[in-house]
N, C-alpha and C. Protein backbone atom coordinates (compact mmCIF):
# COMPACT_ATOMS: atom_id res chain seq x y z
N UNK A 1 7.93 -39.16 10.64
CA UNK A 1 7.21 -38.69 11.79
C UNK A 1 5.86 -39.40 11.87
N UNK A 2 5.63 -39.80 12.97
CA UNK A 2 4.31 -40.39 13.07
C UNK A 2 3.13 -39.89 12.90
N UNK A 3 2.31 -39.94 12.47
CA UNK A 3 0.48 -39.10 12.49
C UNK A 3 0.19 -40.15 13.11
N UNK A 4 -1.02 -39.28 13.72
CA UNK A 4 -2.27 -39.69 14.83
C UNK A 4 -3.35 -40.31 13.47
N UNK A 5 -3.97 -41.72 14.05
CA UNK A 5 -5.03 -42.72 12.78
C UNK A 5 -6.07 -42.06 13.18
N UNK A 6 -6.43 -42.36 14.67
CA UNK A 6 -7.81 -41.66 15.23
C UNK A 6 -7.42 -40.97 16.42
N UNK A 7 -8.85 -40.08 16.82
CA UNK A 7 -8.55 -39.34 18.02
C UNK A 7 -8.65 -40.20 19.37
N UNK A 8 -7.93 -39.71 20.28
CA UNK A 8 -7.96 -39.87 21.35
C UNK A 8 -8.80 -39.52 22.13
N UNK A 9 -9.64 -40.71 23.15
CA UNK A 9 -10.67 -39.77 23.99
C UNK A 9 -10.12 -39.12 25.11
N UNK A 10 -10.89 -38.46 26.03
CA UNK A 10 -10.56 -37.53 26.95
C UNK A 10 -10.37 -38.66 27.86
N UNK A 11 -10.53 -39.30 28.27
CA UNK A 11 -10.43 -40.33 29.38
C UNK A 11 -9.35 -40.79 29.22
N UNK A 12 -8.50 -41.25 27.81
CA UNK A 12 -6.77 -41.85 28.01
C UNK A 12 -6.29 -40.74 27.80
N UNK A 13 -6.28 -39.45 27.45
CA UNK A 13 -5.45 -38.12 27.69
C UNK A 13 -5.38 -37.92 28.99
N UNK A 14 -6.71 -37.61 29.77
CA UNK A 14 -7.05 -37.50 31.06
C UNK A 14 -6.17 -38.85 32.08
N UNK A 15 -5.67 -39.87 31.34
CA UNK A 15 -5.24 -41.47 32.53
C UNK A 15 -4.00 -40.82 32.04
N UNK A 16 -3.35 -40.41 30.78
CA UNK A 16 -1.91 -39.86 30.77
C UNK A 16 -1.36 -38.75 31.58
N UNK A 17 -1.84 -37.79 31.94
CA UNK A 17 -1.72 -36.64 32.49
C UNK A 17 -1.78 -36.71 33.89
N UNK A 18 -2.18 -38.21 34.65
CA UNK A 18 -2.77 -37.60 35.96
C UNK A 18 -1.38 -37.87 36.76
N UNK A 19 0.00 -37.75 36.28
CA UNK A 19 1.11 -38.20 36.98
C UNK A 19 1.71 -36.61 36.83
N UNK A 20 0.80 -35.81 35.94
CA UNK A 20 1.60 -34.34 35.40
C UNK A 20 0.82 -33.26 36.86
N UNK A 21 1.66 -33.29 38.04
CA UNK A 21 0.93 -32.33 39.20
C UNK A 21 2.40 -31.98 39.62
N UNK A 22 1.90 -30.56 40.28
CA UNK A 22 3.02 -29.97 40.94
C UNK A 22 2.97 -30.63 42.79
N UNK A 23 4.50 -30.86 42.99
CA UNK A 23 4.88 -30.97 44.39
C UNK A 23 5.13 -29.98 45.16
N UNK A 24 4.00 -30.01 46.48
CA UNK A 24 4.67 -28.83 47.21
C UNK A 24 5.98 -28.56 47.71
N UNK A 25 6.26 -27.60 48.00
CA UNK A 25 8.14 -27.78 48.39
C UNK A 25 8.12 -28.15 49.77
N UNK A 26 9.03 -28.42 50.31
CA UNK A 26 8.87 -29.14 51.55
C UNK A 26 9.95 -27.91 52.59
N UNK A 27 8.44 -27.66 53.75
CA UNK A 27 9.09 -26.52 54.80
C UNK A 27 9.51 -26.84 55.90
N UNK A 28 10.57 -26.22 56.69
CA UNK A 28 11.01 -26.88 57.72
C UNK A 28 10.98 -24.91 58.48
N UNK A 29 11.07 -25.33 60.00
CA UNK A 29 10.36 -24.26 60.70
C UNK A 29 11.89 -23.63 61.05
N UNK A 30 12.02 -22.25 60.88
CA UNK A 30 13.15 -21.92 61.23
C UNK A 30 13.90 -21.80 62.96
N UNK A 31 14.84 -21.96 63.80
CA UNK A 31 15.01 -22.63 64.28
C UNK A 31 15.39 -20.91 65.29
N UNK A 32 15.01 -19.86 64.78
CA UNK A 32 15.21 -18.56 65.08
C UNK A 32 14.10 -17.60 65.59
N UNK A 33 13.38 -18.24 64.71
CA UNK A 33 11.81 -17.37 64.88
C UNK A 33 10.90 -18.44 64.95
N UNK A 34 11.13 -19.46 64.62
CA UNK A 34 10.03 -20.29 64.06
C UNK A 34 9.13 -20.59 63.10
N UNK A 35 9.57 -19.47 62.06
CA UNK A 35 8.26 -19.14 60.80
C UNK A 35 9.08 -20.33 59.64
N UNK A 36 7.73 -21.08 58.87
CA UNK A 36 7.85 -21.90 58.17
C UNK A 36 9.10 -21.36 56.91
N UNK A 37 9.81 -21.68 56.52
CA UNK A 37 10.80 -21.41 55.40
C UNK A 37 11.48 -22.66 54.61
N UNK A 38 11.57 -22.19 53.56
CA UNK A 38 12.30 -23.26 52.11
C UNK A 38 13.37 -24.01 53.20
N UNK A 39 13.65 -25.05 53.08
CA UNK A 39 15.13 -26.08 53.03
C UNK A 39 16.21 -25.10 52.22
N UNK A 40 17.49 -24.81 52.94
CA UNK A 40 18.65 -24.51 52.15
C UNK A 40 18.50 -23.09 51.55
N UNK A 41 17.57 -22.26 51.97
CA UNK A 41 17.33 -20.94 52.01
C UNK A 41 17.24 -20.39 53.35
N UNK A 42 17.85 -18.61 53.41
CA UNK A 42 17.64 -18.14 54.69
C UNK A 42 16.41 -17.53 54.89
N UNK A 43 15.96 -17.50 56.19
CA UNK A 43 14.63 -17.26 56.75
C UNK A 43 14.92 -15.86 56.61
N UNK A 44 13.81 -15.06 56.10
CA UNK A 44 12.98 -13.72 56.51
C UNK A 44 13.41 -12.68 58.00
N UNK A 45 14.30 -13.92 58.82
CA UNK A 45 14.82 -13.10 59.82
C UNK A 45 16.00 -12.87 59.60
N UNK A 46 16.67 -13.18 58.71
CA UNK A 46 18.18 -13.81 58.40
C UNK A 46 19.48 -14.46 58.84
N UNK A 47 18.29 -15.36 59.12
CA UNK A 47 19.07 -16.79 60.25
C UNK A 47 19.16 -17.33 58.86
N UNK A 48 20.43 -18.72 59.08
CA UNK A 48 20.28 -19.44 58.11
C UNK A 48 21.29 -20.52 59.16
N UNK A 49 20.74 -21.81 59.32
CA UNK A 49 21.45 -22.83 59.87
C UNK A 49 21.50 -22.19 61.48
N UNK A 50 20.83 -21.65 61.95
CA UNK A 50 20.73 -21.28 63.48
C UNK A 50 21.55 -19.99 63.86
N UNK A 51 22.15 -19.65 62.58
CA UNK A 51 22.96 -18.65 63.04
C UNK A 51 22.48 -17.41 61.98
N UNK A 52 22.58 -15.95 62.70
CA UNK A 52 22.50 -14.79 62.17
C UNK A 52 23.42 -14.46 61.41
N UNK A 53 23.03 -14.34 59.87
CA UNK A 53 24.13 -14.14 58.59
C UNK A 53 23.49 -12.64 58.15
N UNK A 54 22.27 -12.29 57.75
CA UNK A 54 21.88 -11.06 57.68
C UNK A 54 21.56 -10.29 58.31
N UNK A 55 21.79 -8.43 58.44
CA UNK A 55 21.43 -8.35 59.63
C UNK A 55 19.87 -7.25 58.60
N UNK A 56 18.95 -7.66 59.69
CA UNK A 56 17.68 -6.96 59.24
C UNK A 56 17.41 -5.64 60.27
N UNK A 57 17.18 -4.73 59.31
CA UNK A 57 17.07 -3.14 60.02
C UNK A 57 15.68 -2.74 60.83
């Protein structure tokens, strides 16, 4: 197993890490109501693909 000789400064930890970020998920507007919702999930109204699959009370 390898050991560390010397420490690392914060600046090449900091140049390693800056590829480590979260992606927002990408929203598409539902085509029922219009309210922003996930790709490949049903909307809050329970449309999914333009058509009513759930029915909400």
């Amino acid at each position: 197993m390898a050991v560390q000789q010397r420490r690392n400064s914060k600046t090449r930890k900091a140049k390693r890490r800056t590829h480590y970020k979260l992606a927002a998920p990408t929203l598409t507007k539902c085509p029922v109501c219009g309210e922003y919702k996930q790709m490949h999930k049903v909307c809050e109204c329970g449309a999914f693909n333009g058509k009513s699959v759930v029915e909400k009370a």
